[in-house]
Structure formats: structure tokens, C-alpha cells
C-alpha atoms as a PDB file:
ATOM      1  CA  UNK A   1      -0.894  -0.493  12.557  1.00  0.00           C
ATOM      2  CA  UNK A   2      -4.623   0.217  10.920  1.00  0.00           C
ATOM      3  CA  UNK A   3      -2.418   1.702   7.832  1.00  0.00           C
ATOM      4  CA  UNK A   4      -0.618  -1.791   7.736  1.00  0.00           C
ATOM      5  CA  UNK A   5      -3.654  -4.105   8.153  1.00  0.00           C
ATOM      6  CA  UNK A   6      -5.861  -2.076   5.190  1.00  0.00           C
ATOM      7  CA  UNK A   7      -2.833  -2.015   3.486  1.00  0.00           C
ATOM      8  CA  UNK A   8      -2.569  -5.824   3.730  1.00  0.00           C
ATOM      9  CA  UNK A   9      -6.193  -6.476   2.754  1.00  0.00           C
ATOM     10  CA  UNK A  10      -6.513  -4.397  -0.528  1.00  0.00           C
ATOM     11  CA  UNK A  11      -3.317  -6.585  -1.725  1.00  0.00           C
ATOM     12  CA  UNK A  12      -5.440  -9.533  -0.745  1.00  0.00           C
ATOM     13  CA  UNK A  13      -8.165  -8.480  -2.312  1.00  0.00           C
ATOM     14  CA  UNK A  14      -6.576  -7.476  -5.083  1.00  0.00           C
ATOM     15  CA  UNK A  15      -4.567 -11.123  -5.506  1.00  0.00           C
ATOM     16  CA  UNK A  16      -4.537 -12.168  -9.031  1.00  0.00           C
ATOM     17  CA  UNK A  17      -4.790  -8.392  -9.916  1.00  0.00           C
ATOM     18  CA  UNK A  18      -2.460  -7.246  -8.175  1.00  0.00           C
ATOM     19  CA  UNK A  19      -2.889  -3.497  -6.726  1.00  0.00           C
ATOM     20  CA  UNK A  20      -0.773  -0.035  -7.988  1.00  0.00           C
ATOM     21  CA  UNK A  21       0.056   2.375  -5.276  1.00  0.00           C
ATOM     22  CA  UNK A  22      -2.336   4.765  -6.308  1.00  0.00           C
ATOM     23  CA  UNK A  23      -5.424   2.234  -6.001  1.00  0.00           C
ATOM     24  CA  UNK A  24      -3.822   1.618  -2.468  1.00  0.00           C
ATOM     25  CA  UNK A  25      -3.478   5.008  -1.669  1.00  0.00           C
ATOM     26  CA  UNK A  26      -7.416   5.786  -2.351  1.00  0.00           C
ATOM     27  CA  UNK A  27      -8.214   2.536   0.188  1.00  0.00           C
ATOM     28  CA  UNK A  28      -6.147   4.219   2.509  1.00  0.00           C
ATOM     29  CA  UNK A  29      -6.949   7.701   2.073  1.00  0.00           C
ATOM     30  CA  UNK A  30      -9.280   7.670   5.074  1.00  0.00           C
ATOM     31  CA  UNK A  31      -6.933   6.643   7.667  1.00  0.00           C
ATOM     32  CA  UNK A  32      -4.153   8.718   6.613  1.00  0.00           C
ATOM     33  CA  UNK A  33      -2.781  11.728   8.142  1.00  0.00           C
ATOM     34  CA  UNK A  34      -5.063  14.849   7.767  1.00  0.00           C
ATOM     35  CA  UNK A  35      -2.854  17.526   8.085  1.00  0.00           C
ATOM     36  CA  UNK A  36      -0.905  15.965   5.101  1.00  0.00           C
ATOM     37  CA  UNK A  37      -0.971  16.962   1.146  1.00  0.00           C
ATOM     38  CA  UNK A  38      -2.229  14.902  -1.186  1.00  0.00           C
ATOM     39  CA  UNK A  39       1.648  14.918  -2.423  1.00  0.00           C
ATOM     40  CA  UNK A  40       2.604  13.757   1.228  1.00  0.00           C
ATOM     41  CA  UNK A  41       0.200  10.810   1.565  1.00  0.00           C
ATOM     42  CA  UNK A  42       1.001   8.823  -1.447  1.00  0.00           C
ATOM     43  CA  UNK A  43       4.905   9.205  -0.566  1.00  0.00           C
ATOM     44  CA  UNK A  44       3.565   7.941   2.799  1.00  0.00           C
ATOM     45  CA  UNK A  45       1.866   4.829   0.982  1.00  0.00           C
ATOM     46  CA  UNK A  46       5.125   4.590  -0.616  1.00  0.00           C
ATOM     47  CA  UNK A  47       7.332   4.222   2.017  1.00  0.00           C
ATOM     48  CA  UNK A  48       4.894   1.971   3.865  1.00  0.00           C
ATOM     49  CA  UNK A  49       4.937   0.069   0.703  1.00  0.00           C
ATOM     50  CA  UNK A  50       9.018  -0.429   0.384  1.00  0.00           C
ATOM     51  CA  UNK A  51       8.979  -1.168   4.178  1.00  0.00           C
ATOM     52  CA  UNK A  52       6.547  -3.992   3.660  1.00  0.00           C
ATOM     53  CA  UNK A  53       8.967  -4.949   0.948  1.00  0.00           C
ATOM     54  CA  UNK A  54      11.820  -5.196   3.062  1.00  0.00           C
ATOM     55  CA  UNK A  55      10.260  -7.331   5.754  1.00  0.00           C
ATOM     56  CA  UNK A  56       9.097  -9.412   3.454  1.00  0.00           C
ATOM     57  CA  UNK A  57       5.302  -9.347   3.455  1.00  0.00           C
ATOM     58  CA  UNK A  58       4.917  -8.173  -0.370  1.00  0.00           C
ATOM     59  CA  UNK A  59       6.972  -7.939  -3.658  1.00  0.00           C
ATOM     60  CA  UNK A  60       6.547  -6.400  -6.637  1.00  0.00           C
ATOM     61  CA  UNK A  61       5.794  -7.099 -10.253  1.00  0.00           C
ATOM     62  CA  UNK A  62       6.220  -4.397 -12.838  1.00  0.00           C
ATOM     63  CA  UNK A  63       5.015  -1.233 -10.997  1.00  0.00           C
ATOM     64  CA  UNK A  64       2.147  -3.429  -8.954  1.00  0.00           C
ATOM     65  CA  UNK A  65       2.132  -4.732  -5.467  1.00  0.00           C
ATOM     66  CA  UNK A  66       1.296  -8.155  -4.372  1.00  0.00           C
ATOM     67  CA  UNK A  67       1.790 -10.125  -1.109  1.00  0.00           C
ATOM     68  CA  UNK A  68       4.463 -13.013  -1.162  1.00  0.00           C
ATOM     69  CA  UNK A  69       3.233 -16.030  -0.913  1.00  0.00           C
END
């Protein structure tokens, strides 16, 4: 749940922008999973990501992230 709410703010901060997974990786670096690779954590983000997708909370353009408005 933290993940999903600092995931949800950089993409609002980001708006017009528009955030990459990698920018949203480094927000989230702090709350993810220690005992994880670097490797491991951004396919974490990524997943997170295409779940988000699938509910309906974001969309993508292009290879950047952006909440559905």
C-alpha cells in the first residue's frame, strides 16, 4: 500500500511530464524490498506499474506513465 500511494504521487507530480519507470523506481527505491537486486526492484516497479494499468488508475504514453484522468 505505501508502494502504491508514492507510486501515485510521483505520477501526480509528474502530470504534464509524465514519469518513466526508472524516475519512479528512484522515488520508490526507499520503500522497496531490501533483500532485493537492483535488477529485482525495477521489475517490481514494473509489475506494480502494469497492475495499476489494469485497474485503471494510469495509462501510458510512449514508454511514460501518467494517471488517467
Amino acid at each position: 500500500e505505501k508502494i502504491h500511494q508514492k507510486k501515485t504521487q510521483i505520477l501526480k507530480n509528474a502530470s504534464d511530464e509524465r514519469a518513466k519507470r526508472k524516475s519512479i523506481y528512484e522515488y520508490l527505491r526507499d520503500v522497496l524490498p531490501s533483500n532485493k537486486t537492483d535488477e529485482q526492484q525495477l521489475r517490481m516497479v514494473g509489475k506494480l506499474l502494469v497492475e495499476m494499468d489494469e485497474n485503471k488508475l494510469i495509462t501510458t504514453k510512449g514508454r511514460k506513465w501518467i494517471i488517467r484522468s
